[in-house]
Protein backbone atom coordinates (compact mmCIF):
# COMPACT_ATOMS: atom_id res chain seq x y z
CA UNK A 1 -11.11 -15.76 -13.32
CA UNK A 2 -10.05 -14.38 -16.23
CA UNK A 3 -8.86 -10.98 -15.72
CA UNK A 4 -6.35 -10.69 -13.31
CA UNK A 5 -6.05 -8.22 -10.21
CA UNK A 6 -3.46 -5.09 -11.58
CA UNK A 7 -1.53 -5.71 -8.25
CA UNK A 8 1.53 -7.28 -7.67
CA UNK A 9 1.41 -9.46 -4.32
CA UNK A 10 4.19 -11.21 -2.24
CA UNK A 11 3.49 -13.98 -0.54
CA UNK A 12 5.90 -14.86 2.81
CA UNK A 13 4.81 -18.59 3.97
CA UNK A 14 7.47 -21.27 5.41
CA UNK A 15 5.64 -24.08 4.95
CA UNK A 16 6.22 -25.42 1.65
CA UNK A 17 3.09 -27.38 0.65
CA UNK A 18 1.11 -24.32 2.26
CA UNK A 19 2.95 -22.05 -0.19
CA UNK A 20 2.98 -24.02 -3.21
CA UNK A 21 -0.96 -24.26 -3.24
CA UNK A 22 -2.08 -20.87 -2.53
CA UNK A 23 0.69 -19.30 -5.04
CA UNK A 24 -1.35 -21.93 -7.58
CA UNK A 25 -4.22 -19.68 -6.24
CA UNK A 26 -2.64 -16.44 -5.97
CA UNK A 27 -1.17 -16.88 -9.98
CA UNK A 28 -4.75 -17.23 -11.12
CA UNK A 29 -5.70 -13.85 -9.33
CA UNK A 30 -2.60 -11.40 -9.34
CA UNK A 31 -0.88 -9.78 -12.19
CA UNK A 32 2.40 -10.56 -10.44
CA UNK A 33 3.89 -12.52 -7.81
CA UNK A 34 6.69 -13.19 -5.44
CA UNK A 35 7.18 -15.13 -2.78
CA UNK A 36 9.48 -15.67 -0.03
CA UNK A 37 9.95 -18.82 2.98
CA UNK A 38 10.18 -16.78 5.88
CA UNK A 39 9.76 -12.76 6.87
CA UNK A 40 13.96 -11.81 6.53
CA UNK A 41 13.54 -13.10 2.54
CA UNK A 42 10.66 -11.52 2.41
CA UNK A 43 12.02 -8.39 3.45
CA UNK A 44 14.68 -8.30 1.22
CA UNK A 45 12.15 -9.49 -1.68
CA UNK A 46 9.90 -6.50 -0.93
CA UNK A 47 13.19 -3.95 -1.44
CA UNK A 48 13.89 -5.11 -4.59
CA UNK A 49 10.16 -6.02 -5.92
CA UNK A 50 8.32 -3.25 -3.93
CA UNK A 51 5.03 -4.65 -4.49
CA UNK A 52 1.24 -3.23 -4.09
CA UNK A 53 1.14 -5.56 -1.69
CA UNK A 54 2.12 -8.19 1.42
CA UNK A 55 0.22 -11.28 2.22
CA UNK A 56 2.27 -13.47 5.32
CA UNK A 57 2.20 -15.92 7.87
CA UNK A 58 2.68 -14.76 11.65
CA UNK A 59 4.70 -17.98 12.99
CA UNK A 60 8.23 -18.43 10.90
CA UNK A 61 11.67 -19.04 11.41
CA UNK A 62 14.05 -16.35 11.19
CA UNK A 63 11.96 -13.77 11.02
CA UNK A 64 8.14 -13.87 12.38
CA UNK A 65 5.08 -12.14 9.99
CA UNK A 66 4.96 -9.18 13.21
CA UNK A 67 8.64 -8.16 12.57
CA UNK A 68 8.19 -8.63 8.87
CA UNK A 69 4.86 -5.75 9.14
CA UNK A 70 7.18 -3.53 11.73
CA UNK A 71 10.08 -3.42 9.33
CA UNK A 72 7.13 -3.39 5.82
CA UNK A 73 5.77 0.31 8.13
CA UNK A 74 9.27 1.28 8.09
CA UNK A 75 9.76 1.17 4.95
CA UNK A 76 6.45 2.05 3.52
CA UNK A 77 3.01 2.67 5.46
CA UNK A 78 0.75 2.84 2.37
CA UNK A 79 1.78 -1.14 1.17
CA UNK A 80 -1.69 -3.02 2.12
CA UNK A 81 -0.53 -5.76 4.30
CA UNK A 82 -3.09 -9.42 4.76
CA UNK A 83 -1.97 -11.74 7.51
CA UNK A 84 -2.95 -15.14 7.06
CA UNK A 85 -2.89 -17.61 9.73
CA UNK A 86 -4.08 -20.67 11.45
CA UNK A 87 -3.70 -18.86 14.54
CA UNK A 88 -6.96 -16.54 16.09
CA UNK A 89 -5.06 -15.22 19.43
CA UNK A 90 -6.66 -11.81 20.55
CA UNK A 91 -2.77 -10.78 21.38
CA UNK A 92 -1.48 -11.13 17.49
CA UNK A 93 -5.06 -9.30 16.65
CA UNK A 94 -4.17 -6.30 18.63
CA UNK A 95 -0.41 -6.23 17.62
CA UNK A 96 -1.24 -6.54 13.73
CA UNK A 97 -4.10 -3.56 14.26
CA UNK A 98 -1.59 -1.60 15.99
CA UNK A 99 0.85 -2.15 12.87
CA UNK A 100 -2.03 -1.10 10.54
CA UNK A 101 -2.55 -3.93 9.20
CA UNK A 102 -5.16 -3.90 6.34
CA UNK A 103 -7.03 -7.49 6.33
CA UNK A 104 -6.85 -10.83 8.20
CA UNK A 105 -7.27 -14.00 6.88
CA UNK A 106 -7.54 -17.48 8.96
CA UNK A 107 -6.06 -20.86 7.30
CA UNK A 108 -7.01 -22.69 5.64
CA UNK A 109 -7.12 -20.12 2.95
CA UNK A 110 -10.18 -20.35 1.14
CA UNK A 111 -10.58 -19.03 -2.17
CA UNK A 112 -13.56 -16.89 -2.16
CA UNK A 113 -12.40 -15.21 0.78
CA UNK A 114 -9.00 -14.92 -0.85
CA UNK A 115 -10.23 -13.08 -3.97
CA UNK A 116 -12.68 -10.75 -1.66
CA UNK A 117 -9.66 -9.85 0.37
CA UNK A 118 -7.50 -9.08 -3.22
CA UNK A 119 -10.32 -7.13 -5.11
CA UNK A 120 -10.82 -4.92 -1.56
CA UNK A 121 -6.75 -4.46 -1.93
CA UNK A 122 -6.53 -3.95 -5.30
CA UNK A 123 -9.86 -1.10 -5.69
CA UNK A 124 -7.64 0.45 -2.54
CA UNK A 125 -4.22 0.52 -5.01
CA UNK A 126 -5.82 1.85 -7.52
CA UNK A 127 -7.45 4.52 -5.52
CA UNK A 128 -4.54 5.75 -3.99
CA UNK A 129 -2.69 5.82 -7.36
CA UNK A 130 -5.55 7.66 -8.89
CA UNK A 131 -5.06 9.96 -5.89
CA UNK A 132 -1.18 10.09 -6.56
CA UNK A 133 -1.62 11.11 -10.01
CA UNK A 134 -3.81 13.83 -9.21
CA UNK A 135 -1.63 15.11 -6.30
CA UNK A 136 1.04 15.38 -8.93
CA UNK A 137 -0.97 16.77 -11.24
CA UNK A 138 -1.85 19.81 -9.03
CA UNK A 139 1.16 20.15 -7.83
CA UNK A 140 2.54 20.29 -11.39
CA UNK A 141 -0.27 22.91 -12.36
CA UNK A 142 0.58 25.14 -9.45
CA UNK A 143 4.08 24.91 -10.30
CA UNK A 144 3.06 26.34 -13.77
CA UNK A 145 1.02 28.90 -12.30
CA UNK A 146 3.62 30.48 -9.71
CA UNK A 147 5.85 30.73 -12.97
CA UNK A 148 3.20 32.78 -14.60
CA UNK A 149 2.19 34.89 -11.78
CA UNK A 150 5.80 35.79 -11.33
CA UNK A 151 6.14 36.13 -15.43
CA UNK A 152 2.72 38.28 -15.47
CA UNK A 153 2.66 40.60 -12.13
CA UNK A 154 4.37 43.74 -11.91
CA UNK A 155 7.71 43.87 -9.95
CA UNK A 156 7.78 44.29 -6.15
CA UNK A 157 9.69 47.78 -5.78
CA UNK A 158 7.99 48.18 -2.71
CA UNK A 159 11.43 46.56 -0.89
CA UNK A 160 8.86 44.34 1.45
CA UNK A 161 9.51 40.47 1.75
CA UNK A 162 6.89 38.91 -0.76
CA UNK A 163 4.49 36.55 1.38
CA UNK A 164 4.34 33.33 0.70
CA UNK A 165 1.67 30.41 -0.31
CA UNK A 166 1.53 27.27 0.89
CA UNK A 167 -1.05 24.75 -0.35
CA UNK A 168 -2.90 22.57 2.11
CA UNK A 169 -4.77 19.54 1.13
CA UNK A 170 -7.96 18.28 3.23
CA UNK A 171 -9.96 15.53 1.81
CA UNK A 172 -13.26 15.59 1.56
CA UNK A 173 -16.48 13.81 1.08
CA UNK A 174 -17.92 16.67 -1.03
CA UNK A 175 -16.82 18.83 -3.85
CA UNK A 176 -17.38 22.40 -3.48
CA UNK A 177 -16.29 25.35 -4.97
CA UNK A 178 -14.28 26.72 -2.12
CA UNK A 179 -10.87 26.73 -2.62
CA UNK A 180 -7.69 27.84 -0.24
């Protein structure tokens, strides 16, 4: 692959050999990586780093991959967390979906599925800072525009409160010309 995903990815694994392969994955796919040997590293790599994104292991010392995504939520519940793991118990399914979890891989990692998993991660990323940018945007224009309406409209003399505006975003699937 020669263009690489614009996401930046840590990797939490405590098995060395485990780790060392897949980051020789990962490297080829990511723009940039960290990794950690257990969930309480990576926690305290994700504070510094904050990257786009988590990919861990469920069974570690110190800290296990389901405390590592409770603690991730608390912190941030827009990172895109993948578990991957050799383990396929219906219990860790329904605690990792309760945690929002955003993709699930089973071990061994293969590489196809890998890359799937990262392009479906990083199209998400770069949605939701498309999104962000536009959010700001508006909210930058409507700044600009209370300025001028306040520059531009007579005075109140009338001694009543002025009312107030508050903007309310919905999404939705089409674009219309209604606006409130």
């Amino acid at each position: 692959m020669s263009d690489k995903l614009d996401i930046s990815l840590l990797y939490v694994e405590d098995e060395a050999l485990i780790r060392l392969d897949v980051v020789q994955m990962l490297r080829r796919f990511v723009r940039e990586l960290h990794t950690a040997s257990n969930g309480e590293e990576g926690l305290a790599v994700f504070r510094t780093a904050r990257p786009d994104a988590v990919m861990t292991d469920i069974r570690m010392p110190v800290m296990d991959g389901i405390s590592l995504v409770e603690h991730l939520r608390r912190i941030d519940r827009e990172c895109i967390v993948i578990v991957a793991t050799a383990y396929s118990d219906t219990e860790y399914f329904l605690q990792l979906i309760g945690l929002g979890v955003n993709h699930y891989l089973l071990k061994p990692i293969r590489e196809a599925q890998c890359l799937e998993v990262l392009q479906k991660s990083s199209a998400t990323i770069r949605l939701k800072k498309e999104l962000k940018r536009h959010h700001e945007a508006l909210e930058r224009d409507l700044r600009v525009a209370g300025v001028l309406q306040r520059q531009l409209l007579p005075a109140d003399d009338t001694g009543q409160k002025p009312a107030s505006v508050r903007t309310c975003f919905f999404p939705m699937q089409h674009v219309s010309g209604d606006f409130f």
